[in-house]
PDB file of N, CA and C in Angstrom:
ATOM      1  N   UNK A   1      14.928  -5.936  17.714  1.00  0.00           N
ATOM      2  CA  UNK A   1      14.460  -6.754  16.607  1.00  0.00           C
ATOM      3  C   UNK A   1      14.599  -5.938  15.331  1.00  0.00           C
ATOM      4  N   UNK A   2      15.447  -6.437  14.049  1.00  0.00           N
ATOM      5  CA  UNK A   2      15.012  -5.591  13.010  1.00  0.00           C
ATOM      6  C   UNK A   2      15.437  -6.730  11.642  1.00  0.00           C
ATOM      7  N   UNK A   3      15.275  -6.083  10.693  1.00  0.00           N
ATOM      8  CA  UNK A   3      15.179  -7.359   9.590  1.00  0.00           C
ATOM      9  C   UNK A   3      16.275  -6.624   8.230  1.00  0.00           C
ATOM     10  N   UNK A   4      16.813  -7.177   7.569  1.00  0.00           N
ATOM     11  CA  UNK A   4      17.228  -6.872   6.385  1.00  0.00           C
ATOM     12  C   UNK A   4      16.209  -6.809   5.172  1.00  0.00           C
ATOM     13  N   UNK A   5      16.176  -5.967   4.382  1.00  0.00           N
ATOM     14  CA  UNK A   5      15.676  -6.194   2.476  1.00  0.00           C
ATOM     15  C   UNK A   5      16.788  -6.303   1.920  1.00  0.00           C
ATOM     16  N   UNK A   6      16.617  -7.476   0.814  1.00  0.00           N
ATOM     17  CA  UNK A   6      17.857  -7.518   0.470  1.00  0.00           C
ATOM     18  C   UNK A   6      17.453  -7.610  -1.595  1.00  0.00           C
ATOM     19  N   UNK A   7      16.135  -7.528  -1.387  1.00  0.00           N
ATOM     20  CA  UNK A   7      15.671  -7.301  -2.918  1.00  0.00           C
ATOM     21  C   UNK A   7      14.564  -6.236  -2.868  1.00  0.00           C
ATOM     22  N   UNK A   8      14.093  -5.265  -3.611  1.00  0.00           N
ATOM     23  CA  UNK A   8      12.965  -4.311  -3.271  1.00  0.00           C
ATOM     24  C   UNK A   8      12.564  -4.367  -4.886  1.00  0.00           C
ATOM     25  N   UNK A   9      11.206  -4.973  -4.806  1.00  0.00           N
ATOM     26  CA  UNK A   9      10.493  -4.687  -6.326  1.00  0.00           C
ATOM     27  C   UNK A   9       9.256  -3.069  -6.163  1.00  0.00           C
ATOM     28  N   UNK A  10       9.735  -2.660  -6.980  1.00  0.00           N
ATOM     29  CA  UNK A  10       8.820  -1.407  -7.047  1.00  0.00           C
ATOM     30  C   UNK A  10       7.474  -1.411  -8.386  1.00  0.00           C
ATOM     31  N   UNK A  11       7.147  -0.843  -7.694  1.00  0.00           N
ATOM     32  CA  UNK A  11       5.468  -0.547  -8.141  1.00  0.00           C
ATOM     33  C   UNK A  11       5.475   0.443  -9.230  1.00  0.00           C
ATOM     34  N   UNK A  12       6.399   1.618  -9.253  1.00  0.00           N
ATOM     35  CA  UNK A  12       6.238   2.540  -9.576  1.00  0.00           C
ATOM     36  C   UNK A  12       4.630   3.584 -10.097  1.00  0.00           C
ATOM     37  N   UNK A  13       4.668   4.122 -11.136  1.00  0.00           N
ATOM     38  CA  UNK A  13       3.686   4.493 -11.155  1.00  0.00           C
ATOM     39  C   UNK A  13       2.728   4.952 -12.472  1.00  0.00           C
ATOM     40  N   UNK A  14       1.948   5.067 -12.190  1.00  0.00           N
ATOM     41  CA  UNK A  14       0.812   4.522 -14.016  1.00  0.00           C
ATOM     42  C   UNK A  14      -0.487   4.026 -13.582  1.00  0.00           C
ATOM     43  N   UNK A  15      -1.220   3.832 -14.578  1.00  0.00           N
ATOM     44  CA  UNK A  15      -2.319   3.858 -14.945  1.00  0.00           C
ATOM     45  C   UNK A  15      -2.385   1.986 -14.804  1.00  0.00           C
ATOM     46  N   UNK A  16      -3.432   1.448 -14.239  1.00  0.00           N
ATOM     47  CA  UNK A  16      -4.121  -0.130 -14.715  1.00  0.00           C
ATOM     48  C   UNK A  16      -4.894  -0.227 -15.652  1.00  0.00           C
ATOM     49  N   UNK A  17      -4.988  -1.152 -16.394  1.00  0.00           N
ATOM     50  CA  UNK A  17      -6.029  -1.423 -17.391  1.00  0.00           C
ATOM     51  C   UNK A  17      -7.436  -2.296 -16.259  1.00  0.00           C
ATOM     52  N   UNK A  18      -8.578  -1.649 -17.207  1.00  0.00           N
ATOM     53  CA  UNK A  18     -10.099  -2.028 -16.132  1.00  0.00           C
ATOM     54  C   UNK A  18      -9.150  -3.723 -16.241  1.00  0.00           C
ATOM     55  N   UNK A  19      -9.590  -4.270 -15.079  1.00  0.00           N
ATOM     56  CA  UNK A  19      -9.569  -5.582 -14.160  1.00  0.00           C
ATOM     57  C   UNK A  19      -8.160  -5.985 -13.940  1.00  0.00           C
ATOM     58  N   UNK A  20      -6.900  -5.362 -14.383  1.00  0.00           N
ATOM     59  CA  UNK A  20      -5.706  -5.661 -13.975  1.00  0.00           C
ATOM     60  C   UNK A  20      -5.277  -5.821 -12.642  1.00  0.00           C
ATOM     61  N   UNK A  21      -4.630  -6.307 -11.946  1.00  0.00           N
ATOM     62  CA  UNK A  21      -4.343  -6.214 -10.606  1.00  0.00           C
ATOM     63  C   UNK A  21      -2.721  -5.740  -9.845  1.00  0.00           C
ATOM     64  N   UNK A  22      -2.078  -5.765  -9.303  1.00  0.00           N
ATOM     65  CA  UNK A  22      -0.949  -5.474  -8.905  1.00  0.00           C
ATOM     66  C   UNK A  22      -1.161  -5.777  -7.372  1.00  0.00           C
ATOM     67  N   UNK A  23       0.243  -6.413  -6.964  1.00  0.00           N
ATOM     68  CA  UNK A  23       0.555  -6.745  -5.541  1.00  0.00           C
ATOM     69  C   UNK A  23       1.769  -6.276  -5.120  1.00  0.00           C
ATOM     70  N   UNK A  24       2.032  -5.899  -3.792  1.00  0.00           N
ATOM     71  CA  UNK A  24       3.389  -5.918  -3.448  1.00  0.00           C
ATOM     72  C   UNK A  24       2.865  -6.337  -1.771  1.00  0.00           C
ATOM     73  N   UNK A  25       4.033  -4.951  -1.013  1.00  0.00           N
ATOM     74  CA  UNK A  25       4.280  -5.726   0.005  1.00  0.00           C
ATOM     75  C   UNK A  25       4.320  -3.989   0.810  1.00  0.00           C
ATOM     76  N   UNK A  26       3.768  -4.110   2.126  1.00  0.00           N
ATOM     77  CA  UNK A  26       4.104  -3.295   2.871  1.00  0.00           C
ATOM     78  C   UNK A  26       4.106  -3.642   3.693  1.00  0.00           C
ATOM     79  N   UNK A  27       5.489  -3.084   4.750  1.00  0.00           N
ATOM     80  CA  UNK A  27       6.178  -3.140   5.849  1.00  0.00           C
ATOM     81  C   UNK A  27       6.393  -2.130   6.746  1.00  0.00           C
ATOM     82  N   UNK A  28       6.213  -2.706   8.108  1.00  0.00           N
ATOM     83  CA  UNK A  28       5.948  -2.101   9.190  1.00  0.00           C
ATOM     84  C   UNK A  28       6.018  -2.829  10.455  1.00  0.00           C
ATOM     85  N   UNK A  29       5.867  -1.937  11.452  1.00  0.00           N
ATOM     86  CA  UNK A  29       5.730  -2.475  12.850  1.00  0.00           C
ATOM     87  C   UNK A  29       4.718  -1.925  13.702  1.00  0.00           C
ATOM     88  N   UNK A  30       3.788  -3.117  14.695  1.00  0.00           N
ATOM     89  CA  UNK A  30       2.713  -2.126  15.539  1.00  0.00           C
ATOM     90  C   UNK A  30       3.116  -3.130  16.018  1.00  0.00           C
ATOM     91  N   UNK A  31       2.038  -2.874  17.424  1.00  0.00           N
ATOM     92  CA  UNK A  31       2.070  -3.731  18.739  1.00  0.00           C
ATOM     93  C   UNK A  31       0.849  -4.658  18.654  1.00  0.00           C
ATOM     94  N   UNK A  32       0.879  -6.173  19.166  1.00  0.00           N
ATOM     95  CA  UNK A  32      -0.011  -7.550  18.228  1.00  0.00           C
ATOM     96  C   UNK A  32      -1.587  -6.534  18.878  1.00  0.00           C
ATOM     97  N   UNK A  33      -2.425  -7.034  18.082  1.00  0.00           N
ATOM     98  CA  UNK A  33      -3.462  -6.208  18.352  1.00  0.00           C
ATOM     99  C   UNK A  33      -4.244  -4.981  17.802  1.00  0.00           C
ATOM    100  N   UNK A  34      -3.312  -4.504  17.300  1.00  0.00           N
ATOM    101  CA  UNK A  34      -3.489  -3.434  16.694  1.00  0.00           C
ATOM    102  C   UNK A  34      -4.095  -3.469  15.776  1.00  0.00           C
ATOM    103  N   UNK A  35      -5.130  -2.396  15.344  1.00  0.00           N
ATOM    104  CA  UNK A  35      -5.917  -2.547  14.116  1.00  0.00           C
ATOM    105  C   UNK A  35      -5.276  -1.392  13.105  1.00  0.00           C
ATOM    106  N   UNK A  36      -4.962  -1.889  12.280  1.00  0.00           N
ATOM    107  CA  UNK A  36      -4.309  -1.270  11.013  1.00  0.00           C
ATOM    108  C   UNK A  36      -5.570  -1.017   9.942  1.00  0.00           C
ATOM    109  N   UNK A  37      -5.160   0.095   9.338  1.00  0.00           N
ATOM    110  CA  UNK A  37      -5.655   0.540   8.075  1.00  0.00           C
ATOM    111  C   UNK A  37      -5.001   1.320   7.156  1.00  0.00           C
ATOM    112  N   UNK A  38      -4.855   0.767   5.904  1.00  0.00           N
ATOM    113  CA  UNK A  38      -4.323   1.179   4.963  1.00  0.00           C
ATOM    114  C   UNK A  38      -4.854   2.491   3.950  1.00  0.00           C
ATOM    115  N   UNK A  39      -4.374   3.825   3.765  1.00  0.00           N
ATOM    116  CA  UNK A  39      -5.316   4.751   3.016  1.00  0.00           C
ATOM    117  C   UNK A  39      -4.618   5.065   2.098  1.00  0.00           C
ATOM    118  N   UNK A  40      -5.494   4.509   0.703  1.00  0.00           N
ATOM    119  CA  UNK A  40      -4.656   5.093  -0.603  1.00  0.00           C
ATOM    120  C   UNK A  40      -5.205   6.485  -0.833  1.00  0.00           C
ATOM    121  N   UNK A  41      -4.422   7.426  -1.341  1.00  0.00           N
ATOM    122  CA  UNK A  41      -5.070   8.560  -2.093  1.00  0.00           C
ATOM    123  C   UNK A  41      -4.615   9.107  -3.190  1.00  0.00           C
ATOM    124  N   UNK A  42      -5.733   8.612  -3.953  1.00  0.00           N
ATOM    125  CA  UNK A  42      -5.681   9.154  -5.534  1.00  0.00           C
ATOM    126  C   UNK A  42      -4.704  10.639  -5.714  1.00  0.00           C
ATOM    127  N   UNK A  43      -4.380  10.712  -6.521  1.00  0.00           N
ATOM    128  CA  UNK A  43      -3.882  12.064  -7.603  1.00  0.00           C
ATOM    129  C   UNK A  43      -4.487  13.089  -6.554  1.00  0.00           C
ATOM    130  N   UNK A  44      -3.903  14.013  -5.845  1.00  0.00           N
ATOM    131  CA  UNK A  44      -3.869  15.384  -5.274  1.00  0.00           C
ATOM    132  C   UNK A  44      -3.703  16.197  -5.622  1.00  0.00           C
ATOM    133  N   UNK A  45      -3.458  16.196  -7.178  1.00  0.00           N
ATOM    134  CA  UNK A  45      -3.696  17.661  -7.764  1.00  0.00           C
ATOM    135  C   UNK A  45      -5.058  17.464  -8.712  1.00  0.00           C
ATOM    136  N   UNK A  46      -5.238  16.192  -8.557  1.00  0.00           N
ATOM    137  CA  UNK A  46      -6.737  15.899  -9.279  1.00  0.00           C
ATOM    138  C   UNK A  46      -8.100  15.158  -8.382  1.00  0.00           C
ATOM    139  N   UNK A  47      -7.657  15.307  -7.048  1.00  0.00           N
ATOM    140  CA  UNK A  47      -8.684  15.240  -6.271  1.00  0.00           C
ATOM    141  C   UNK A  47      -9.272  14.272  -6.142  1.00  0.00           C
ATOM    142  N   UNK A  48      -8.472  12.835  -6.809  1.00  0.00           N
ATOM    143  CA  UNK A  48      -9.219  11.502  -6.763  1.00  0.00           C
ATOM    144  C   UNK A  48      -9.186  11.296  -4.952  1.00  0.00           C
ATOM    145  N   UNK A  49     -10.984  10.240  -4.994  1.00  0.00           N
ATOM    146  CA  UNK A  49     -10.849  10.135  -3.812  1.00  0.00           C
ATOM    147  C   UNK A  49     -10.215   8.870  -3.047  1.00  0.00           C
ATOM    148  N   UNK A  50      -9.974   8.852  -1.594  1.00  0.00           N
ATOM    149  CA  UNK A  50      -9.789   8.450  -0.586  1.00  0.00           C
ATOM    150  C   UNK A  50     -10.182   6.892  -0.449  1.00  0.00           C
ATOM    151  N   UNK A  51      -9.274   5.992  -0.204  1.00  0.00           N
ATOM    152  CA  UNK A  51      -9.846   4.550  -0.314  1.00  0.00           C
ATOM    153  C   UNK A  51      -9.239   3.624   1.040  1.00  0.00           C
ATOM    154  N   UNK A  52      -9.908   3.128   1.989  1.00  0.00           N
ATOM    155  CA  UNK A  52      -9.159   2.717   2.894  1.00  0.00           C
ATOM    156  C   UNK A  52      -9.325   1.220   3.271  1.00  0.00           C
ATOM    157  N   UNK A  53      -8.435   0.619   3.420  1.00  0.00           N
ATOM    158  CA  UNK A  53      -8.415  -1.109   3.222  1.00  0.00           C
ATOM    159  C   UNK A  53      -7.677  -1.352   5.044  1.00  0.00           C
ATOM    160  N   UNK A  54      -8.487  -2.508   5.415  1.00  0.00           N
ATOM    161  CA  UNK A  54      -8.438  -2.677   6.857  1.00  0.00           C
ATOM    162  C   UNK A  54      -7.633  -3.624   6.995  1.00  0.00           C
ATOM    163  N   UNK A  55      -6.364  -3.640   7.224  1.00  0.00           N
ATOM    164  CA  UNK A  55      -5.275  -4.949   7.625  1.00  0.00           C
ATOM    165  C   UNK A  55      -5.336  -5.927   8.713  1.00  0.00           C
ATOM    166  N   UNK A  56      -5.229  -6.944   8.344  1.00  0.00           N
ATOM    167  CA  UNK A  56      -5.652  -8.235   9.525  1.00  0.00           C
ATOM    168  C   UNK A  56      -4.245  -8.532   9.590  1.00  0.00           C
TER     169      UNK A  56
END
């Protein structure tokens, strides 16, 4: 099983203004069942912290 991209919009990278939002898309493969979690992490040379969002 595998899929083509045949357009890729990027996110790149920057700062939000307070209440702005941004969406994209992440892709992957697990087995049905699986509990996914997503972990952003802030700036690593500035120690922002750790944020983790639970995928359904």
């Amino acid at each position: 099983m595998g899929f083509t991209l045949t357009e890729i919009d990027t996110i790149g990278s920057g700062d939000l203004d307070v209440g702005a939002s941004v969406t994209g898309n992440v892709v992957g493969e697990a087995p049905p069942g699986t509990k996914l979690k997503l972990r952003y992490e802030g700036n690593f040379f500035i120690g922002s912290e750790e944020v983790d969002f639970d995928l359904r």
